[in-house]
PDB file of N, CA and C in Angstrom:
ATOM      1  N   UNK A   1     -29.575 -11.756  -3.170  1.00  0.00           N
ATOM      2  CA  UNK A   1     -29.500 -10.298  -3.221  1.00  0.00           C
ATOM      3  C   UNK A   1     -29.555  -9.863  -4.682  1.00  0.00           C
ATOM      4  N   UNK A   2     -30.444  -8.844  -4.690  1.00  0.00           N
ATOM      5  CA  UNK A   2     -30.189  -8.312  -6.514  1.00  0.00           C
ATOM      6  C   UNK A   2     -29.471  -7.613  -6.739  1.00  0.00           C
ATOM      7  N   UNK A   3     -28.658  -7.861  -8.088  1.00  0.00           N
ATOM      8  CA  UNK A   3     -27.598  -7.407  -8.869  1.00  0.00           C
ATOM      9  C   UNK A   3     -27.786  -5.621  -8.439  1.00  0.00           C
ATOM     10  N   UNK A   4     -28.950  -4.913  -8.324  1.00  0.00           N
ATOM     11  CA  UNK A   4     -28.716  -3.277  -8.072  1.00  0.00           C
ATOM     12  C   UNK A   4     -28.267  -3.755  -6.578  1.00  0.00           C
ATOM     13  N   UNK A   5     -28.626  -3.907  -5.857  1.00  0.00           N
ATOM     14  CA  UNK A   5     -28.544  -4.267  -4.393  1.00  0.00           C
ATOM     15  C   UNK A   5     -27.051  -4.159  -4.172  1.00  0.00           C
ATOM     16  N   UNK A   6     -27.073  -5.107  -4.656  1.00  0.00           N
ATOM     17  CA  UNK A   6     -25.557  -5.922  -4.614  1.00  0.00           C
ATOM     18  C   UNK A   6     -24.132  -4.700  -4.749  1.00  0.00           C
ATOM     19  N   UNK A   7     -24.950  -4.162  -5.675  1.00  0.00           N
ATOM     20  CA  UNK A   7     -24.177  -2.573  -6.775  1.00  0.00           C
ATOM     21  C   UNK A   7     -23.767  -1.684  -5.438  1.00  0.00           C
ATOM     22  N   UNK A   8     -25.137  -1.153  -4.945  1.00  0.00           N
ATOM     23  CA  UNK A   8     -25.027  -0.167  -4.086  1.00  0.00           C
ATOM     24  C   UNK A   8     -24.498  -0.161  -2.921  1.00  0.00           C
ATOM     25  N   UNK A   9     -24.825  -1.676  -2.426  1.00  0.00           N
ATOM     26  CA  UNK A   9     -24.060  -1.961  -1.065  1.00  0.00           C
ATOM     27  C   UNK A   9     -22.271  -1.825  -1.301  1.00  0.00           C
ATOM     28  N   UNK A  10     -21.971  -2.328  -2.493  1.00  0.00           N
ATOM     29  CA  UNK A  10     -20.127  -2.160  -2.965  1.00  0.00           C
ATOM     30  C   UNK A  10     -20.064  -0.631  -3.008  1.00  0.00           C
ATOM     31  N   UNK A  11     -20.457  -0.186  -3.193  1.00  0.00           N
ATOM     32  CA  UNK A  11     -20.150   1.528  -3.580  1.00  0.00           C
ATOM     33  C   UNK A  11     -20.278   2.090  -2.727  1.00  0.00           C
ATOM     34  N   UNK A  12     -21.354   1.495  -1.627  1.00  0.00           N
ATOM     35  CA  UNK A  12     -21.425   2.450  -0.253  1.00  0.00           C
ATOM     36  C   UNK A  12     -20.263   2.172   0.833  1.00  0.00           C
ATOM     37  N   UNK A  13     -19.859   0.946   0.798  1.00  0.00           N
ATOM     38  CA  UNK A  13     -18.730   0.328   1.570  1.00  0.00           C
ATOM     39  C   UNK A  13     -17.739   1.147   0.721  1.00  0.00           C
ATOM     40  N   UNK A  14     -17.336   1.308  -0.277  1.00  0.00           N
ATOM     41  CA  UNK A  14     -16.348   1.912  -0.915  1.00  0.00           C
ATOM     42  C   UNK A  14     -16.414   3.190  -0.418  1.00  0.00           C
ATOM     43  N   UNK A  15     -17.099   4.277  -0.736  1.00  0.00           N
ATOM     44  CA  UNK A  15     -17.117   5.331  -0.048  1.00  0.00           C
ATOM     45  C   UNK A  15     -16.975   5.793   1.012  1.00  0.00           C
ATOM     46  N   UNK A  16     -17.706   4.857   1.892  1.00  0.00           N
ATOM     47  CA  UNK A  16     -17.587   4.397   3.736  1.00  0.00           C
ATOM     48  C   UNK A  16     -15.698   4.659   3.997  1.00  0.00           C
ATOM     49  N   UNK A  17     -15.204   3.743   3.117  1.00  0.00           N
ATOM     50  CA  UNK A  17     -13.779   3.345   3.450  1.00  0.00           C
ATOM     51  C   UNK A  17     -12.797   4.840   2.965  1.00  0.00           C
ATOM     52  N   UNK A  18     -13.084   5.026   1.689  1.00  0.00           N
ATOM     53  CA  UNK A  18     -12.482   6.322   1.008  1.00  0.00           C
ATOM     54  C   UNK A  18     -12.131   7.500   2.051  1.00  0.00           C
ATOM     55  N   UNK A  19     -13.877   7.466   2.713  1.00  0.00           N
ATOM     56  CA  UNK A  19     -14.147   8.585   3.998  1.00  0.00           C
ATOM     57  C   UNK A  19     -13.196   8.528   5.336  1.00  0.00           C
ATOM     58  N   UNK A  20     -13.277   6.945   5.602  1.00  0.00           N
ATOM     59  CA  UNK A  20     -12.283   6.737   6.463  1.00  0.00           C
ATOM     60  C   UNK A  20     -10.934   6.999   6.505  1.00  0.00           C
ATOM     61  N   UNK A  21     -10.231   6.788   5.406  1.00  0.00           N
ATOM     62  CA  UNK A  21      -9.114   6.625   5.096  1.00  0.00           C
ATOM     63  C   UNK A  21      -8.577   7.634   4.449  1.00  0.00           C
ATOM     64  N   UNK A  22      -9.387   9.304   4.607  1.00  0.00           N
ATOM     65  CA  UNK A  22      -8.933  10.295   3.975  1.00  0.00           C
ATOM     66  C   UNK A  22      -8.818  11.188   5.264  1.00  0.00           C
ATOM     67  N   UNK A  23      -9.245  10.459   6.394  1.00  0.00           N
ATOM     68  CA  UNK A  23      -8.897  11.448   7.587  1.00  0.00           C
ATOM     69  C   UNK A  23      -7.871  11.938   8.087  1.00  0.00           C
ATOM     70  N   UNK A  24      -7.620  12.983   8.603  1.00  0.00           N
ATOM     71  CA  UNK A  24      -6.338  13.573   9.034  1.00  0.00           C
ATOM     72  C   UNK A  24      -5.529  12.446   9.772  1.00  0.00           C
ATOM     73  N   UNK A  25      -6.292  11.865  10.781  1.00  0.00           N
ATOM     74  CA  UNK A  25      -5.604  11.037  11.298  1.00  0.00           C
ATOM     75  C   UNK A  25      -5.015   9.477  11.109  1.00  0.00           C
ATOM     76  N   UNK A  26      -5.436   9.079   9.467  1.00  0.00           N
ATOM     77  CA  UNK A  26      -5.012   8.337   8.609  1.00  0.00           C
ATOM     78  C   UNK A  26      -4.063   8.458   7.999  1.00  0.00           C
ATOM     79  N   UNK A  27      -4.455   9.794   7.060  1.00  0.00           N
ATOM     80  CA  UNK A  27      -3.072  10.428   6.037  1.00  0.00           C
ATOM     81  C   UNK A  27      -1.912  10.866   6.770  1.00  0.00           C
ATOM     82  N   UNK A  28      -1.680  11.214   8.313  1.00  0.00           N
ATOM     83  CA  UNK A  28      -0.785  11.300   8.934  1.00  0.00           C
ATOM     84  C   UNK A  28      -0.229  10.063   9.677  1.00  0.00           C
ATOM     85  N   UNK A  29      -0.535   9.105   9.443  1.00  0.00           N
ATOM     86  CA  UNK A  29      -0.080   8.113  10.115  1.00  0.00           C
ATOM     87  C   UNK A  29       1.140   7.801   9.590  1.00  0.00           C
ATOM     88  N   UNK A  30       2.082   6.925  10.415  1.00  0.00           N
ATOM     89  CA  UNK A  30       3.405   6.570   9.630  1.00  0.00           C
ATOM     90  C   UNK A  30       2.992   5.206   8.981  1.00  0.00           C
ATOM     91  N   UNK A  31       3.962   5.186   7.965  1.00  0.00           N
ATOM     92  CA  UNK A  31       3.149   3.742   7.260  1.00  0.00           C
ATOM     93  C   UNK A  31       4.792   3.111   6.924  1.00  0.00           C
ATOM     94  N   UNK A  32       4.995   1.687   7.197  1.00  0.00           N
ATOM     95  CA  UNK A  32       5.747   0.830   7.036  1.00  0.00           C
ATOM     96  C   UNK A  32       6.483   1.198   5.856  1.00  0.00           C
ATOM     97  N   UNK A  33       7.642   1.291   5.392  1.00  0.00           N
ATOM     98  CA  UNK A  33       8.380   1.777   4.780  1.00  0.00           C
ATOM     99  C   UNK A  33       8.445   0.729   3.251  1.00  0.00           C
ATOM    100  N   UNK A  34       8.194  -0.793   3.889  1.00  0.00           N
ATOM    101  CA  UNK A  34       8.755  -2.049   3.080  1.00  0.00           C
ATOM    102  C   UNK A  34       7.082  -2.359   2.642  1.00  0.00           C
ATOM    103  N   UNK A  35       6.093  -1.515   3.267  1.00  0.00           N
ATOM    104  CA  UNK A  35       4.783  -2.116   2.782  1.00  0.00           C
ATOM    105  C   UNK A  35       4.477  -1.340   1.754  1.00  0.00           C
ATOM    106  N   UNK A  36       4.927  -0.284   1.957  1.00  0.00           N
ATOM    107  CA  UNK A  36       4.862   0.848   0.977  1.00  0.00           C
ATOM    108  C   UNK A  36       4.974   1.129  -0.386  1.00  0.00           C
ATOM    109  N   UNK A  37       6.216   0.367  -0.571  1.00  0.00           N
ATOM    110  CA  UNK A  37       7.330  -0.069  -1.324  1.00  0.00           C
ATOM    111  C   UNK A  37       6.472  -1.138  -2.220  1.00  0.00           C
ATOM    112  N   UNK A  38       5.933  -1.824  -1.539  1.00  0.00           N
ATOM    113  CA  UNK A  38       5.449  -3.222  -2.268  1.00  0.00           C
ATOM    114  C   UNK A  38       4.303  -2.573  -3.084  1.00  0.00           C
ATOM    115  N   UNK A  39       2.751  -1.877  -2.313  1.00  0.00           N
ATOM    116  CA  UNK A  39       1.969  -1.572  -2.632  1.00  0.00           C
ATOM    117  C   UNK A  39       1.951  -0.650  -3.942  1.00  0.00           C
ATOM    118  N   UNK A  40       3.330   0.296  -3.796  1.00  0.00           N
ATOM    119  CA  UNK A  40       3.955   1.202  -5.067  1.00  0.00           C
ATOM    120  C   UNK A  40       4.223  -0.127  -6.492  1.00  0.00           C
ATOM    121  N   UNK A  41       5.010  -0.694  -6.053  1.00  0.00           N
ATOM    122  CA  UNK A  41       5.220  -1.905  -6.935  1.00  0.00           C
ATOM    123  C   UNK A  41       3.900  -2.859  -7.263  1.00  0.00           C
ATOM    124  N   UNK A  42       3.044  -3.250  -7.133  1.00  0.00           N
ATOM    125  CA  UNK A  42       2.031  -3.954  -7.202  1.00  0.00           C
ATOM    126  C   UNK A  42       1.079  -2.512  -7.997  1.00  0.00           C
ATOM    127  N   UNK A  43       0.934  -1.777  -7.820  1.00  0.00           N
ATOM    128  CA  UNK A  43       0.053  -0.569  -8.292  1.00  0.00           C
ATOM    129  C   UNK A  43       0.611  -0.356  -9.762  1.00  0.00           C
ATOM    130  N   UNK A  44       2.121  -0.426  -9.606  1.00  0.00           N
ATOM    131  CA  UNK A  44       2.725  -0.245 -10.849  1.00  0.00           C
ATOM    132  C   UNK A  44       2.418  -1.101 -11.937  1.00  0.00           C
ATOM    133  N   UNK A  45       2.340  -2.388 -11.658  1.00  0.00           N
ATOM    134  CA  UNK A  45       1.852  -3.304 -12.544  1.00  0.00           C
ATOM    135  C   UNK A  45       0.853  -3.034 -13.399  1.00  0.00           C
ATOM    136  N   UNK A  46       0.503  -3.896 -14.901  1.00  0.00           N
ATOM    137  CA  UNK A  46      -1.052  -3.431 -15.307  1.00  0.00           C
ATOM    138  C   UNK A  46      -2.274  -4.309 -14.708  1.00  0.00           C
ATOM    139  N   UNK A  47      -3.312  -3.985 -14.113  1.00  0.00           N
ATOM    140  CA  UNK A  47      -4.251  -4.962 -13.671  1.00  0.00           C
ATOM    141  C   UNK A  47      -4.493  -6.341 -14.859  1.00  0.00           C
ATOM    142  N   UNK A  48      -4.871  -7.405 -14.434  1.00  0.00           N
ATOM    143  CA  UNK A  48      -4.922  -8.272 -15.299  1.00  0.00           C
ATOM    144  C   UNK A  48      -6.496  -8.583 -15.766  1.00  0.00           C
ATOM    145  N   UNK A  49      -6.521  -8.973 -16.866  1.00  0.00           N
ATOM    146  CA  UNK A  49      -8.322  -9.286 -17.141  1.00  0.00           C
ATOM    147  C   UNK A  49      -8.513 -10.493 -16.326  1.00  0.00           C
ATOM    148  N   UNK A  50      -9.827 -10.357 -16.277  1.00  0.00           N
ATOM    149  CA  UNK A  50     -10.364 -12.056 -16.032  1.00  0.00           C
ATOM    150  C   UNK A  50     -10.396 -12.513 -16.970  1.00  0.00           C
ATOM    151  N   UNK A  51     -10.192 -13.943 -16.420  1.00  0.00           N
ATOM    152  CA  UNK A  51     -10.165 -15.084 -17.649  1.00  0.00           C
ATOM    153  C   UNK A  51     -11.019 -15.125 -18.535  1.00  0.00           C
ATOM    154  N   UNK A  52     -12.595 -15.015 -17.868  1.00  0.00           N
ATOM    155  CA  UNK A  52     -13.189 -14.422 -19.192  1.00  0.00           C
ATOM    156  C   UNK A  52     -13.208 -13.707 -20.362  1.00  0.00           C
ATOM    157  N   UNK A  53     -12.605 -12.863 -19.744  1.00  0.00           N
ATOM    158  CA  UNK A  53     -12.558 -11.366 -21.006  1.00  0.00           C
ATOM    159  C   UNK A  53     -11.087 -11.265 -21.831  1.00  0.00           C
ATOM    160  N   UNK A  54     -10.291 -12.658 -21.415  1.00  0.00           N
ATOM    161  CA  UNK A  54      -9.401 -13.071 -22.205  1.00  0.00           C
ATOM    162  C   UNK A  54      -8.918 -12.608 -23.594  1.00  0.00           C
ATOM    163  N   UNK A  55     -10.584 -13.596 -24.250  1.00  0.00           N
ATOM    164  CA  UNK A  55     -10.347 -13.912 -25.617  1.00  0.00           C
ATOM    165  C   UNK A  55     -11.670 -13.282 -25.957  1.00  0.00           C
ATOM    166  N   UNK A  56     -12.087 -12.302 -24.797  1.00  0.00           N
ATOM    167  CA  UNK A  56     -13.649 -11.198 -25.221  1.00  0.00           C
ATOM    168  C   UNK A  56     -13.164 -10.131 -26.302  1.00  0.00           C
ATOM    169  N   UNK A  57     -14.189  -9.941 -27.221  1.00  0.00           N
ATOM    170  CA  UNK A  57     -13.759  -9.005 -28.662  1.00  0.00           C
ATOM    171  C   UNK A  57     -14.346  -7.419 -27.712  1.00  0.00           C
ATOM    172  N   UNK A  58     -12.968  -6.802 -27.104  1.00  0.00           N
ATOM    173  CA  UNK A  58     -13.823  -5.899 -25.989  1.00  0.00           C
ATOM    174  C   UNK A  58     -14.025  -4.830 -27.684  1.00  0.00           C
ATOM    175  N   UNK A  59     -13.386  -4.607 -28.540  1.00  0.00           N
ATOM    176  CA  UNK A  59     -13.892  -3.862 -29.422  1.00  0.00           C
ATOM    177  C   UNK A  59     -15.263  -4.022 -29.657  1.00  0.00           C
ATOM    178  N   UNK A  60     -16.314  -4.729 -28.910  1.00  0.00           N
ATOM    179  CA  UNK A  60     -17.914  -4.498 -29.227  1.00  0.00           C
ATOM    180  C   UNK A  60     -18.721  -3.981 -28.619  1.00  0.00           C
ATOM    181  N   UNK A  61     -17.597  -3.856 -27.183  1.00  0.00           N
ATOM    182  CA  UNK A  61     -18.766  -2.946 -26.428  1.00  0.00           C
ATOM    183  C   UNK A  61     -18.661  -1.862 -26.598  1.00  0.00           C
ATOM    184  N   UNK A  62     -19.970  -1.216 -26.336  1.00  0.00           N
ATOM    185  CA  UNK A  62     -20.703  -0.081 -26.546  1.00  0.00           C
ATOM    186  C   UNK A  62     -19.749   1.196 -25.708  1.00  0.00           C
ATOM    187  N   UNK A  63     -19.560   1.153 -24.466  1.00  0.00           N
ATOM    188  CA  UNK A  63     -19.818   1.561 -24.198  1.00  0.00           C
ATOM    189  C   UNK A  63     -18.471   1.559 -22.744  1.00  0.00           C
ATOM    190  N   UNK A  64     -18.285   2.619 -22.232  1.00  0.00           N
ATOM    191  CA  UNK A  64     -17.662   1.904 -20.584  1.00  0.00           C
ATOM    192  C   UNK A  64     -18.498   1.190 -19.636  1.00  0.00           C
ATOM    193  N   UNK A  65     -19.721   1.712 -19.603  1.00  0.00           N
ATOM    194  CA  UNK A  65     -20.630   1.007 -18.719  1.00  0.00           C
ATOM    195  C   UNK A  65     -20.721  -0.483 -18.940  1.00  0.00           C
ATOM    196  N   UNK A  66     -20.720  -1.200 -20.307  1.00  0.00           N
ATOM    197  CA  UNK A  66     -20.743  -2.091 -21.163  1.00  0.00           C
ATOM    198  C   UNK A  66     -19.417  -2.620 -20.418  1.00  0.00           C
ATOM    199  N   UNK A  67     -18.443  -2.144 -20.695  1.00  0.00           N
ATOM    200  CA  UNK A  67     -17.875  -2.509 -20.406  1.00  0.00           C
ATOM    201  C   UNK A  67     -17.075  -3.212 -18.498  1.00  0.00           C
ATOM    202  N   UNK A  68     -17.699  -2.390 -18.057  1.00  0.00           N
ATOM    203  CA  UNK A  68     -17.661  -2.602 -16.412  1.00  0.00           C
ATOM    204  C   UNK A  68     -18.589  -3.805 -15.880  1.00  0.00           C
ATOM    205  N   UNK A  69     -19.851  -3.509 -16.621  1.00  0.00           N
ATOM    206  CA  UNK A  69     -20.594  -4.757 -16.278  1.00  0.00           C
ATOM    207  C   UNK A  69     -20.155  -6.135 -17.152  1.00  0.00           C
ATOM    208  N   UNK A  70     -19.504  -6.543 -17.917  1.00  0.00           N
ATOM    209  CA  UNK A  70     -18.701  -7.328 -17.964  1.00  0.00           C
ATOM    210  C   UNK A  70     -17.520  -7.817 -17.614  1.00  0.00           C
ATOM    211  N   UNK A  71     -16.521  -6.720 -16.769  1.00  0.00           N
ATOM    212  CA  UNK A  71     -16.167  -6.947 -15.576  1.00  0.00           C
ATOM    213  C   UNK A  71     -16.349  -7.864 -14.614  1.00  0.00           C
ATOM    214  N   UNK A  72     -17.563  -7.174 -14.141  1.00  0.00           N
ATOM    215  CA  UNK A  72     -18.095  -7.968 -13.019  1.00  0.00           C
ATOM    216  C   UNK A  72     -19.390  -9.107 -13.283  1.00  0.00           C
ATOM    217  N   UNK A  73     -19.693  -9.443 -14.369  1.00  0.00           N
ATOM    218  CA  UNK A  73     -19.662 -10.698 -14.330  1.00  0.00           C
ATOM    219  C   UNK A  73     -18.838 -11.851 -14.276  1.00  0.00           C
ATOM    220  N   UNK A  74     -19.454 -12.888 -13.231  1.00  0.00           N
ATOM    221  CA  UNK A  74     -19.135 -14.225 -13.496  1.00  0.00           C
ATOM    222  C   UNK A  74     -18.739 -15.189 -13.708  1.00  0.00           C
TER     223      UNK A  74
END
């Protein structure tokens, strides 16, 4: 599959889900009290780099875009 391919199909599933999960009958649902709790706590955290981008000099990229697609590489 090519890398745009690849792009658009993640973003459309993302949106797909966003759509889903903004419905009345989602946002009103009751939601587990202790899952809640966790997901608040885990969100709170800072995301971690990949191992790659460790010891990456991110001071060179250009750019955010620059920066996202090194992200998701590899």
């Amino acid at each position: 599959m090519a890398a745009g391919r690849g792009q658009t199909l993640w973003l459309s599933m993302l949106v797909e889900a966003m759509e889903r999960f903004s419905a009345p009958e989602w946002r009103n649902a009751p939601c587990d009290a202790m899952k809640l709790a966790g997901l608040r706590d885990q969100l709170a955290r800072p995301a971690a780099l990949p191992s790659h981008l460790l010891n990456a000099d991110l001071g060179s990229l250009a750019t955010g875009i620059d920066l996202i697609r090194a992200l998701t590489r590899a």
